[in-house]
Protein backbone atom coordinates (compact mmCIF):
# COMPACT_ATOMS: atom_id res chain seq x y z
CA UNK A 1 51.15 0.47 17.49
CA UNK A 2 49.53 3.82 16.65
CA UNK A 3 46.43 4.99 17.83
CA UNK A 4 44.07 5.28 14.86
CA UNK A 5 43.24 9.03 14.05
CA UNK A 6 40.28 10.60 15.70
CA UNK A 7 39.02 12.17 12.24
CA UNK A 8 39.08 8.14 11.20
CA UNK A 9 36.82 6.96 13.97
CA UNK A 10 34.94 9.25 13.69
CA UNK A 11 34.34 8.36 9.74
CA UNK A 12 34.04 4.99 10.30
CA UNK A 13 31.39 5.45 12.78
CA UNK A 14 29.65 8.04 10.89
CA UNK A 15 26.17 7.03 9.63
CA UNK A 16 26.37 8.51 6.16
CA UNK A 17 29.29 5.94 6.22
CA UNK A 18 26.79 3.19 7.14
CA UNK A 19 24.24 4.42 4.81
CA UNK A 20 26.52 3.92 1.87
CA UNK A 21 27.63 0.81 2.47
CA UNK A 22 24.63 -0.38 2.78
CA UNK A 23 23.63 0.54 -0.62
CA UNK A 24 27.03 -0.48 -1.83
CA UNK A 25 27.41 -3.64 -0.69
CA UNK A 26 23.53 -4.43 -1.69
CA UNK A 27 24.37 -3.18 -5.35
CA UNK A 28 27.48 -5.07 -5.60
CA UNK A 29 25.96 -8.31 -4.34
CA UNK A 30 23.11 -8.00 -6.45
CA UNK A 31 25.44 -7.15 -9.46
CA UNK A 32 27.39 -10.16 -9.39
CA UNK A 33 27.36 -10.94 -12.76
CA UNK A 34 27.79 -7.96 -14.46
CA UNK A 35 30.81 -7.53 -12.19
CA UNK A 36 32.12 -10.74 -12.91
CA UNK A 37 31.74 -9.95 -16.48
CA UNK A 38 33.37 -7.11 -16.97
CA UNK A 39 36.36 -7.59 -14.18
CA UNK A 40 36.17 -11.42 -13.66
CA UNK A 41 36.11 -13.74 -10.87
CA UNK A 42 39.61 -11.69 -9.25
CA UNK A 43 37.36 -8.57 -9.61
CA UNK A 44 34.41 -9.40 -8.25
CA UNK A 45 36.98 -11.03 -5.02
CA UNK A 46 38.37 -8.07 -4.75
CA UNK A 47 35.31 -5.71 -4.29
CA UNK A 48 33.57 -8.01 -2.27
CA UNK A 49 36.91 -8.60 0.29
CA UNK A 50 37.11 -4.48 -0.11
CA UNK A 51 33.79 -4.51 1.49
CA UNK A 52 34.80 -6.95 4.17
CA UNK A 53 37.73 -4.87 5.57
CA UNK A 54 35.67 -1.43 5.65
CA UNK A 55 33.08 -3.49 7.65
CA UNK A 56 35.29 -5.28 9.81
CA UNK A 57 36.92 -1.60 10.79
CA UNK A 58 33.33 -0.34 11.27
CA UNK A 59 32.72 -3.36 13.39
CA UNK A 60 35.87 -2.09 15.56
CA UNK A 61 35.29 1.35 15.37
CA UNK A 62 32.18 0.98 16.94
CA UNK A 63 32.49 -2.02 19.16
CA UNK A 64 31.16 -0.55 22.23
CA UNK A 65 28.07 -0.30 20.28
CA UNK A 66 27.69 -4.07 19.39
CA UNK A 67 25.75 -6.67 22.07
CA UNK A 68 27.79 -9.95 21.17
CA UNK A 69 24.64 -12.22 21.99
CA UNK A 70 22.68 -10.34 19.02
CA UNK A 71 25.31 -10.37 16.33
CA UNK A 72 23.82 -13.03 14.25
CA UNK A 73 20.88 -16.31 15.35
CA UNK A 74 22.49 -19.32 16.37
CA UNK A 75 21.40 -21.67 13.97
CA UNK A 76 22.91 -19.74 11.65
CA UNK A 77 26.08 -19.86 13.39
CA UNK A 78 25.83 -23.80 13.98
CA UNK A 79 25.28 -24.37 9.99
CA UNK A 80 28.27 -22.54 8.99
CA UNK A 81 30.41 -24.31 11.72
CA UNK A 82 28.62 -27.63 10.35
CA UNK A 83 29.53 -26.50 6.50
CA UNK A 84 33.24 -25.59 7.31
CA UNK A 85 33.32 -29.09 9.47
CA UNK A 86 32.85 -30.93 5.92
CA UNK A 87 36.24 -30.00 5.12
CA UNK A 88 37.06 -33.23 6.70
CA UNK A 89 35.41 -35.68 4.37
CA UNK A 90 35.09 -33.77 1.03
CA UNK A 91 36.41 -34.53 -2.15
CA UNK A 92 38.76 -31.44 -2.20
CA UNK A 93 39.72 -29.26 0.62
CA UNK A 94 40.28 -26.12 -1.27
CA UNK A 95 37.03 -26.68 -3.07
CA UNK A 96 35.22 -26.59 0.29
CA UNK A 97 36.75 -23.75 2.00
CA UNK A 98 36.33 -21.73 -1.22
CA UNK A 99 32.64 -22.37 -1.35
CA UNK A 100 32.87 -21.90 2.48
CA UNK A 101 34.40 -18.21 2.17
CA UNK A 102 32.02 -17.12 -0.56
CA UNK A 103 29.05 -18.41 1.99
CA UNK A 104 30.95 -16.46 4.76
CA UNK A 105 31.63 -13.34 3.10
CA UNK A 106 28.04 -12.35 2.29
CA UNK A 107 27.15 -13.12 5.46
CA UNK A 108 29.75 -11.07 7.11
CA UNK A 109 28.04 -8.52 5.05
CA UNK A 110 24.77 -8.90 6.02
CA UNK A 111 25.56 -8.82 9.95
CA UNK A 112 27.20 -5.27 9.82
CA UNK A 113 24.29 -4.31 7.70
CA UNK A 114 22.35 -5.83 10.11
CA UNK A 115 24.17 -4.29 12.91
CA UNK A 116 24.06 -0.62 12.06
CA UNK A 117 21.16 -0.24 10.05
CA UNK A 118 17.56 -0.55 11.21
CA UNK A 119 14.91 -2.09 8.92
CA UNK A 120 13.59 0.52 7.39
CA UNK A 121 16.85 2.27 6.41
CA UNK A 122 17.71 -1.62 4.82
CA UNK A 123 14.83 -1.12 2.69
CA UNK A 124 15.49 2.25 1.68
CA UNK A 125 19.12 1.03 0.49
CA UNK A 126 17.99 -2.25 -1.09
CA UNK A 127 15.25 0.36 -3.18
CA UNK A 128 18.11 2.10 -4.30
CA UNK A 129 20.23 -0.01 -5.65
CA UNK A 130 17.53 -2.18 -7.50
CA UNK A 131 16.48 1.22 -8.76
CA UNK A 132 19.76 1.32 -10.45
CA UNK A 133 20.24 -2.26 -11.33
CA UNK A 134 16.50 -1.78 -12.86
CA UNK A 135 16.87 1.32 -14.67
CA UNK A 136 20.28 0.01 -16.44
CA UNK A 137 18.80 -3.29 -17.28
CA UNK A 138 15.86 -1.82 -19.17
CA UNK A 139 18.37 0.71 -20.78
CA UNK A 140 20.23 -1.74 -22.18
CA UNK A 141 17.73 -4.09 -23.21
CA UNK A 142 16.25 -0.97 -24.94
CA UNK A 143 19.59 -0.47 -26.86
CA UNK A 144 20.11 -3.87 -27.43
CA UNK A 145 16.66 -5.00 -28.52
CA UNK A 146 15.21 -2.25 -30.21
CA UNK A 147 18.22 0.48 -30.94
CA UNK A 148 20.99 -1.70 -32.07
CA UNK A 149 18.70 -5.11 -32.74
CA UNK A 150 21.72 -7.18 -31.48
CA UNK A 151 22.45 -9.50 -28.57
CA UNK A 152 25.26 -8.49 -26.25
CA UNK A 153 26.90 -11.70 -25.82
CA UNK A 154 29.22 -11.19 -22.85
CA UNK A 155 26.64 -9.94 -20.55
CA UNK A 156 24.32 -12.88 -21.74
CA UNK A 157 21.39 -10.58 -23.39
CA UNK A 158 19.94 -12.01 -26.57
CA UNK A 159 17.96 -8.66 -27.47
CA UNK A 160 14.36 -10.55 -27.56
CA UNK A 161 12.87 -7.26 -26.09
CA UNK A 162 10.99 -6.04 -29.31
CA UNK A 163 9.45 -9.82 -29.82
CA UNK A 164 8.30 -9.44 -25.97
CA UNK A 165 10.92 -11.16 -24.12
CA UNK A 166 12.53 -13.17 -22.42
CA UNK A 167 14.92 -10.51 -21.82
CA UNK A 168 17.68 -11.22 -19.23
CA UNK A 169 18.74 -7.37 -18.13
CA UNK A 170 21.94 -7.02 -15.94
CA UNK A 171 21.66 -10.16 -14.12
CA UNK A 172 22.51 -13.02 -16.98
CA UNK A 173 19.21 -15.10 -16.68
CA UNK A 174 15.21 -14.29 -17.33
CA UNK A 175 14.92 -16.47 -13.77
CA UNK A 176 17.14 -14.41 -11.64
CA UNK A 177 15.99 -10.94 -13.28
CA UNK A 178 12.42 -12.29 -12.48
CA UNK A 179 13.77 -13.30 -8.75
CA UNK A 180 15.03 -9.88 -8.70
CA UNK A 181 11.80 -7.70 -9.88
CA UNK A 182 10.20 -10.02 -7.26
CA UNK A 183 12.20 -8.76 -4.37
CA UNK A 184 12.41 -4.89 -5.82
CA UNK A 185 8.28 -5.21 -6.41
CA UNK A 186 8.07 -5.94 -2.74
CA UNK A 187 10.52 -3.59 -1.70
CA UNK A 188 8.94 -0.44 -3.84
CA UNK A 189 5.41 -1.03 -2.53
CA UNK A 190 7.11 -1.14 1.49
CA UNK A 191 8.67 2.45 0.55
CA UNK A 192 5.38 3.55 -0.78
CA UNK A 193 3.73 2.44 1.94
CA UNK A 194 5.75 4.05 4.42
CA UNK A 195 6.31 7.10 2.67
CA UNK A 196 10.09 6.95 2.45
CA UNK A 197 10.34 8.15 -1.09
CA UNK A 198 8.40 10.43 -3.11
CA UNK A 199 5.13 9.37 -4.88
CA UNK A 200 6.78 9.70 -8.68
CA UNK A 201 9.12 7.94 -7.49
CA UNK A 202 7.83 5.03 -5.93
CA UNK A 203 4.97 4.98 -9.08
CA UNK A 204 8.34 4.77 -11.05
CA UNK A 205 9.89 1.77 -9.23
CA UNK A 206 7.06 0.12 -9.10
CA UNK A 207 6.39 0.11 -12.62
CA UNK A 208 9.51 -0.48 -13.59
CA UNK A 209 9.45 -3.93 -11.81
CA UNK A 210 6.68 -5.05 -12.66
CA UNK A 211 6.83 -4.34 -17.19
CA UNK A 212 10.80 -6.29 -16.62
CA UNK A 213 8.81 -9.27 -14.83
CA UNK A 214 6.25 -9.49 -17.37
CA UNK A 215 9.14 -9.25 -20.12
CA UNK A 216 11.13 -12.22 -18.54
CA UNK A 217 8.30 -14.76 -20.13
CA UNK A 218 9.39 -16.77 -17.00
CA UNK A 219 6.50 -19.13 -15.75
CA UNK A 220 8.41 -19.37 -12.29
CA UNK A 221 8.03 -15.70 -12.29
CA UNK A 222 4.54 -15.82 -12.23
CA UNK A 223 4.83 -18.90 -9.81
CA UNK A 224 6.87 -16.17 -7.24
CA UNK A 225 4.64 -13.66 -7.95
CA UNK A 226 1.39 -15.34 -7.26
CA UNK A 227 3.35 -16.34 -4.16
CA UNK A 228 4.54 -12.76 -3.25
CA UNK A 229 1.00 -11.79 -3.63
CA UNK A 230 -0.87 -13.92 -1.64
CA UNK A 231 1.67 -13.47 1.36
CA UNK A 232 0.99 -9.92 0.99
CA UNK A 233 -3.12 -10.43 0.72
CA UNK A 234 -2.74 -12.80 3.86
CA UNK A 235 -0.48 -10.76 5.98
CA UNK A 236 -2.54 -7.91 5.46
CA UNK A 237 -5.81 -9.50 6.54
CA UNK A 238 -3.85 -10.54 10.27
CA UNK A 239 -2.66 -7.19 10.58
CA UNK A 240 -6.26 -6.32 10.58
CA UNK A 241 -7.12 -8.57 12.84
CA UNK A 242 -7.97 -7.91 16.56
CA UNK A 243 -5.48 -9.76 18.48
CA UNK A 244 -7.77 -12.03 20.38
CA UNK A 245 -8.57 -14.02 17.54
CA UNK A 246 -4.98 -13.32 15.69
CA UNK A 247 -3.75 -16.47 16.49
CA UNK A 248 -7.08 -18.66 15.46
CA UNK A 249 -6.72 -16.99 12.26
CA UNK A 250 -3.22 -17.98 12.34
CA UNK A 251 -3.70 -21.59 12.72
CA UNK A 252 -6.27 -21.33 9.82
CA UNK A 253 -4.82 -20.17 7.69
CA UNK A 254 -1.45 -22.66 8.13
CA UNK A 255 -3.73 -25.50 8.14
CA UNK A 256 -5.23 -23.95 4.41
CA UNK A 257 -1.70 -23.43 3.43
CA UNK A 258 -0.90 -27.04 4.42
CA UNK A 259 -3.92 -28.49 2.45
CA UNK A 260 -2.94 -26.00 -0.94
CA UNK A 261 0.86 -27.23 -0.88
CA UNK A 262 -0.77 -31.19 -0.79
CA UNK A 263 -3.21 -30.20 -3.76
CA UNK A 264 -0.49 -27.85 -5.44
CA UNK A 265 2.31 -31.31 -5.17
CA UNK A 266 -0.74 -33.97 -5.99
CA UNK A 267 -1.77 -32.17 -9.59
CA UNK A 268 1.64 -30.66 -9.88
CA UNK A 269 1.77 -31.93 -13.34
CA UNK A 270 -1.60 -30.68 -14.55
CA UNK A 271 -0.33 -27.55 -12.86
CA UNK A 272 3.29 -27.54 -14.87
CA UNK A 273 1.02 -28.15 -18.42
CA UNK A 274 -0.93 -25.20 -17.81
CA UNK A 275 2.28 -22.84 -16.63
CA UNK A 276 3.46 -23.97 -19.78
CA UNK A 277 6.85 -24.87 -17.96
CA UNK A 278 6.99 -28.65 -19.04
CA UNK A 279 10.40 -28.23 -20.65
CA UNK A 280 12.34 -26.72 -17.13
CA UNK A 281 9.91 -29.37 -14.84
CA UNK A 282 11.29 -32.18 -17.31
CA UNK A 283 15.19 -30.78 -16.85
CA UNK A 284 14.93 -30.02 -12.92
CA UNK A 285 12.84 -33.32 -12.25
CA UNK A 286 15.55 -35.41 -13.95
CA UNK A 287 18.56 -33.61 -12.02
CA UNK A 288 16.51 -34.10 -8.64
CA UNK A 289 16.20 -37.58 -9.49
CA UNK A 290 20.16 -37.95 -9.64
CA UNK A 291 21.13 -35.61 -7.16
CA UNK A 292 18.75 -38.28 -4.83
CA UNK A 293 20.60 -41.22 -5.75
CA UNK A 294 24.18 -40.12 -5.25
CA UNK A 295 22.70 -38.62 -1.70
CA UNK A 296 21.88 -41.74 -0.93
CA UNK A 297 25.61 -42.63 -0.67
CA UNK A 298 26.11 -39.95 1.84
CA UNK A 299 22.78 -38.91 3.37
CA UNK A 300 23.80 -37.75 7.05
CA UNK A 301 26.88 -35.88 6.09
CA UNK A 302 26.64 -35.07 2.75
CA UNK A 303 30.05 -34.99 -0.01
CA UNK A 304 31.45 -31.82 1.26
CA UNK A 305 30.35 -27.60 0.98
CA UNK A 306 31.73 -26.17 -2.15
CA UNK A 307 28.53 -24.03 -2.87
CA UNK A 308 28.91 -23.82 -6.86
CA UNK A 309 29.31 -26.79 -8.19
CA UNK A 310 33.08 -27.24 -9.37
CA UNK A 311 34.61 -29.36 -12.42
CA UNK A 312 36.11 -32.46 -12.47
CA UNK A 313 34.61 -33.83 -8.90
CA UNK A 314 32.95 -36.63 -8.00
CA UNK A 315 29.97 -36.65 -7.17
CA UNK A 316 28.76 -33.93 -9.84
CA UNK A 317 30.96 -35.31 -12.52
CA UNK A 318 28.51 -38.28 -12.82
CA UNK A 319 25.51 -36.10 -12.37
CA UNK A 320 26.43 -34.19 -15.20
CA UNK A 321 27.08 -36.99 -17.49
CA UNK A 322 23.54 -38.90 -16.25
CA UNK A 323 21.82 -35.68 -17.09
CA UNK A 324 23.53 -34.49 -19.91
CA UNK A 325 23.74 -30.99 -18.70
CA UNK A 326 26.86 -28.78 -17.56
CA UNK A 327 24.78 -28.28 -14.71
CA UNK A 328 26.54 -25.68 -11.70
CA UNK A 329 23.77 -26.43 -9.33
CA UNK A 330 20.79 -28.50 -8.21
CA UNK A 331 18.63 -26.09 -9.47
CA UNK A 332 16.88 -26.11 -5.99
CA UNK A 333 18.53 -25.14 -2.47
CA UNK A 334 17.34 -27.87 -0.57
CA UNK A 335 18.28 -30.30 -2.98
CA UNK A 336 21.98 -28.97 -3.07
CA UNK A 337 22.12 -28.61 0.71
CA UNK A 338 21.48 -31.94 1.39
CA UNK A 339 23.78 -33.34 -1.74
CA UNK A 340 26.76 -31.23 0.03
CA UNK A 341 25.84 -31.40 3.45
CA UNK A 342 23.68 -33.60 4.10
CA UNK A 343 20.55 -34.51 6.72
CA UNK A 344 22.57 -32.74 8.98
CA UNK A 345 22.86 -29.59 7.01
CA UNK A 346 19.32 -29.45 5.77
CA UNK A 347 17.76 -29.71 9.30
CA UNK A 348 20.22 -26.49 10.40
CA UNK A 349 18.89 -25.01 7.29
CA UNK A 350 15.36 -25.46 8.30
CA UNK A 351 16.27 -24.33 11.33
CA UNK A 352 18.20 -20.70 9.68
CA UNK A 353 15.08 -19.93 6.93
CA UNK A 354 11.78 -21.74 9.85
CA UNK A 355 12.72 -19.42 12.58
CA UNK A 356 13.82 -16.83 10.51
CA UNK A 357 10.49 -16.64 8.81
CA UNK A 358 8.43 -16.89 11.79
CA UNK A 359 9.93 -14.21 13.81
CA UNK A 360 9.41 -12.43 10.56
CA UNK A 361 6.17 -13.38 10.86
CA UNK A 362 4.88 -12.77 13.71
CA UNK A 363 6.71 -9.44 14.15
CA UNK A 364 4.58 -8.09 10.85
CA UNK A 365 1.55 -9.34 12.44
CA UNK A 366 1.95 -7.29 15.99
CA UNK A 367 3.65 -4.09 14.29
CA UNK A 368 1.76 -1.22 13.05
CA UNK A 369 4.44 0.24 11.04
CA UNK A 370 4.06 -1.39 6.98
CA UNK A 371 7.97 -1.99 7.72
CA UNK A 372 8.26 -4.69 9.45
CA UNK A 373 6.17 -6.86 6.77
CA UNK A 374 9.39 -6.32 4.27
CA UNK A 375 11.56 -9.11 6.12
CA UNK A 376 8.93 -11.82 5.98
CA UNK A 377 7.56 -11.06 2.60
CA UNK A 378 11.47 -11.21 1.27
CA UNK A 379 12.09 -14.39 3.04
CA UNK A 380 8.84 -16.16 1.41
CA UNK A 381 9.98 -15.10 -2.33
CA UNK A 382 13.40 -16.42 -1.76
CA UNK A 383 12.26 -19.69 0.17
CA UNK A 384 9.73 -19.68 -2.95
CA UNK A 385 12.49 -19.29 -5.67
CA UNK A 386 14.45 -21.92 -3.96
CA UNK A 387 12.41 -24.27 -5.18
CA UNK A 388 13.41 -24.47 -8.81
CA UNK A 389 17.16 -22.19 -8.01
CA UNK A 390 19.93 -22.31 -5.49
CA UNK A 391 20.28 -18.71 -5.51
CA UNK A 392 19.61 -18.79 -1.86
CA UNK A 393 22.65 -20.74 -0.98
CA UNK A 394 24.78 -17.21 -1.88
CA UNK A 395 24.93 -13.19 -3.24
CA UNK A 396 22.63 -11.45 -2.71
CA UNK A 397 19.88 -14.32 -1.92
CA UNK A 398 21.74 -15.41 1.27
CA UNK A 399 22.56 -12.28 2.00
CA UNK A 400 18.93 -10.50 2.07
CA UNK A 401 17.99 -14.13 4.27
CA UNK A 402 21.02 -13.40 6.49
CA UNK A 403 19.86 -9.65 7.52
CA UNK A 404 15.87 -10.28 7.83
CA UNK A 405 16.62 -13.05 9.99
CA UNK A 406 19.35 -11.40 11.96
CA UNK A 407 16.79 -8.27 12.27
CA UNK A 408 13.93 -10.45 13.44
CA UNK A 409 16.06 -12.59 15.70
CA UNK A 410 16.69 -8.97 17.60
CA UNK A 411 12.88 -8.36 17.78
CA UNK A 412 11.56 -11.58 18.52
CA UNK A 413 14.34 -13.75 19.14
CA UNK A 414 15.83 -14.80 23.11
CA UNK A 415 17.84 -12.03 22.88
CA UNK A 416 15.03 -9.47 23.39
CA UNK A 417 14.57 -10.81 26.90
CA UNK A 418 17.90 -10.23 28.22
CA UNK A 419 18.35 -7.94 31.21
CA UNK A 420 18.34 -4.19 29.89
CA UNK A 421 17.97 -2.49 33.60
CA UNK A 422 20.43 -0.50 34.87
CA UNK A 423 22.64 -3.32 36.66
CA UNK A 424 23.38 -4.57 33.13
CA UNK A 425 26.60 -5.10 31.58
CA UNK A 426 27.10 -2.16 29.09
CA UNK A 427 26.69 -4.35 26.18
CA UNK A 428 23.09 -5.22 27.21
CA UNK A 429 22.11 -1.52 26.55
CA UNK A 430 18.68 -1.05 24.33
CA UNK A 431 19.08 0.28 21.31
CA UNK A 432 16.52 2.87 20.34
CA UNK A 433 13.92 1.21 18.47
CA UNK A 434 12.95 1.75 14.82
């Protein structure tokens, strides 16, 4: 075999190299469906197994760089072992290791982004490319809506922009373009806080994000946002807490937290009337209701992983005809995790998004640096948009989970407290910190 060319290593290893596939790999996940628009499901395979191999060879290039212990938490580990072991009792094999691999893929992609790049360069490239994603979706909703005054079908924009919305952008949906300004809202206001771009610039993103939200009409927008916000009000009064009475405050506020989510779930309906979201609370509440019952059937090991849901197969074959919807989902990630993979799967997920969050957490409460709040505050929108979506259970929702809990597993996790002296096996050496 031939050695690999010096000038090659030394690419792959390069951190311009890292930097921009970062940003690549963040666009691409987060432009799934315009990809799969315009070059199909083959297309969108392609790019994203593209990414793959250049990340596997910068995963070999730079080997002796990698600890094996921190590559990714292991709960994470033990619920994709658990979703590949469902192979074994699903419906249809190829159905499960296909929604398997487009589970695994992403978060290959999240581990070498997690690997190389520290969290502040993560949220310089996930700024970026919503920039872009951003910027194109309000340019074409522009032309569309107000230019041209017509929808544009294949990418699934109806034009609504000059009656005020909803308006769908780049990403097929008002719900995921409102998931989306969510994220990019929270990512904007971390690079403004930390200085990382330039003032116009951040001003820019910011607004940007915030007039598409407001033009998606979306009441579970302004369900996430309300969320976002109070995460941010919260986390900002414990970071200005002296750390004697940090965790007091902590407590508190859980137990608050605990008595709002009773209140929110016991007047939920007086709460839907006045969102005005009765219509999508009718539709979701009668899928739950059916995804419940055939769980029932199967409630430890679930019917099989196949992530989206495929035609033809039991069990969503009669789900669809009791609903009367072509539904591809549960419309919630819990709901669908324990439909496919049961008790079992839902307790590892707990497990993946719990600890991820409160390593998150707790890391944004000790750290100075504004940073370190992005991975918590990003894990809280997407644990509050899986709610009423299963956007979390792939793209670029399981991805962005994937790296903030792989980054806070290496700050808070056991793997901090391995041996770094001297005597230390060479893969134990510290990496420099952020």
């Amino acid at each position: 075999m031939k050695p690999v060319p010096s000038d090659a290593l030394t690419f792959l290893r390069s951190s311009a190299l890292a930097a921009a596939f970062a940003t690549t790999t963040i666009g691409a996940l987060f432009s799934t469906h315009l990809i799969r628009q315009l070059m199909g499901d083959a297309g969108y395979g392609a790019v994203i197994s593209g990414l793959c191999v250049l990340g596997a060879a910068m995963l070999v290039a730079r080997r002796r760089e990698l600890r094996p212990f921190e590559i990714m938490p292991t709960t994470l580990l033990l619920l994709l072992v658990w979703l590949l072991l469902t192979v074994f009792w699903s419906r249809s094999v190829s159905a499960t290791l296909g929604g398997w691999l487009q589970l695994a893929a992403p978060t290959f992609l999240a581990v070498v982004v997690a690997q190389f790049r520290d969290t502040l360069q993560t949220v310089r490239s996930t700024g970026d490319a919503l920039r872009f994603l951003l910027t194109g979706s309000l340019a074409i909703e522009i032309l569309s809506g107000i230019l041209l005054d017509v929808p544009v079908p294949f990418l699934g924009i109806a034009g609504n922009l000059a009656e005020g919305g909803p308006i769908q952008g780049l990403f097929g949906t008002r719900t995921m373009l409102g998931l989306v300004t969510i994220i990019a809202l929270v990512t904007f206001v971390v690079e403004w806080r930390t200085r990382s771009v330039a003032p116009g610039l951040s001003a820019y993103s910011v607004s940007l994000a915030a007039v598409l939200a407001v033009f998606t009409g979306s009441p579970i927008v302004l369900g996430m946002a309300v969320i976002a916000g109070l995460a941010i009000g919260i986390l900002a009064v414990v970071r200005h807490t002296r750390p004697a009475g940090r965790t007091a405050l902590q407590w508190s506020i859980a137990g608050a937290l605990a008595i709002g989510g009773i209140l929110v779930y016991t007047f939920r309906r007086p709460l839907v009337y006045w969102l005005n979201a009765e219509p999508d609370f009718l539709t979701r509440s009668k899928l739950w209701n059916e995804v419940l019952d055939m769980s029932a059937d199967r409630p430890v090991q679930g019917w099989g992983w196949v992530g989206t849901w495929p035609d033809h197969q039991l069990p969503y074959t009669i789900i669809r005809f009791a609903t009367g919807t072509n539904h591809t989902s549960a419309l919630n990630a819990w709901m669908d995790m324990l439909l496919q993979a049961g008790a079992a799967g839902v307790v590892l997920f707990v497990g993946v998004a719990g600890l991820g969050l409160a390593r998150a957490w707790v890391t944004a409460s000790e750290r100075r640096s504004t940073v370190y709040t992005w991975p918590a505050l990003v894990i809280i929108t997407l644990l509050a948009d899986s709610v009423v979506t299963s956007s979390l259970l792939g793209g670029f929702g399981w991805f962005l989970l994937v790296v903030c809990a792989t980054r806070a597993s290496l700050v808070r996790g056991w793997r901090s407290r391995l041996d770094t002296g001297p005597e230390s096996p060479a893969w134990r050496s510290p990496r420099p910190t952020e």
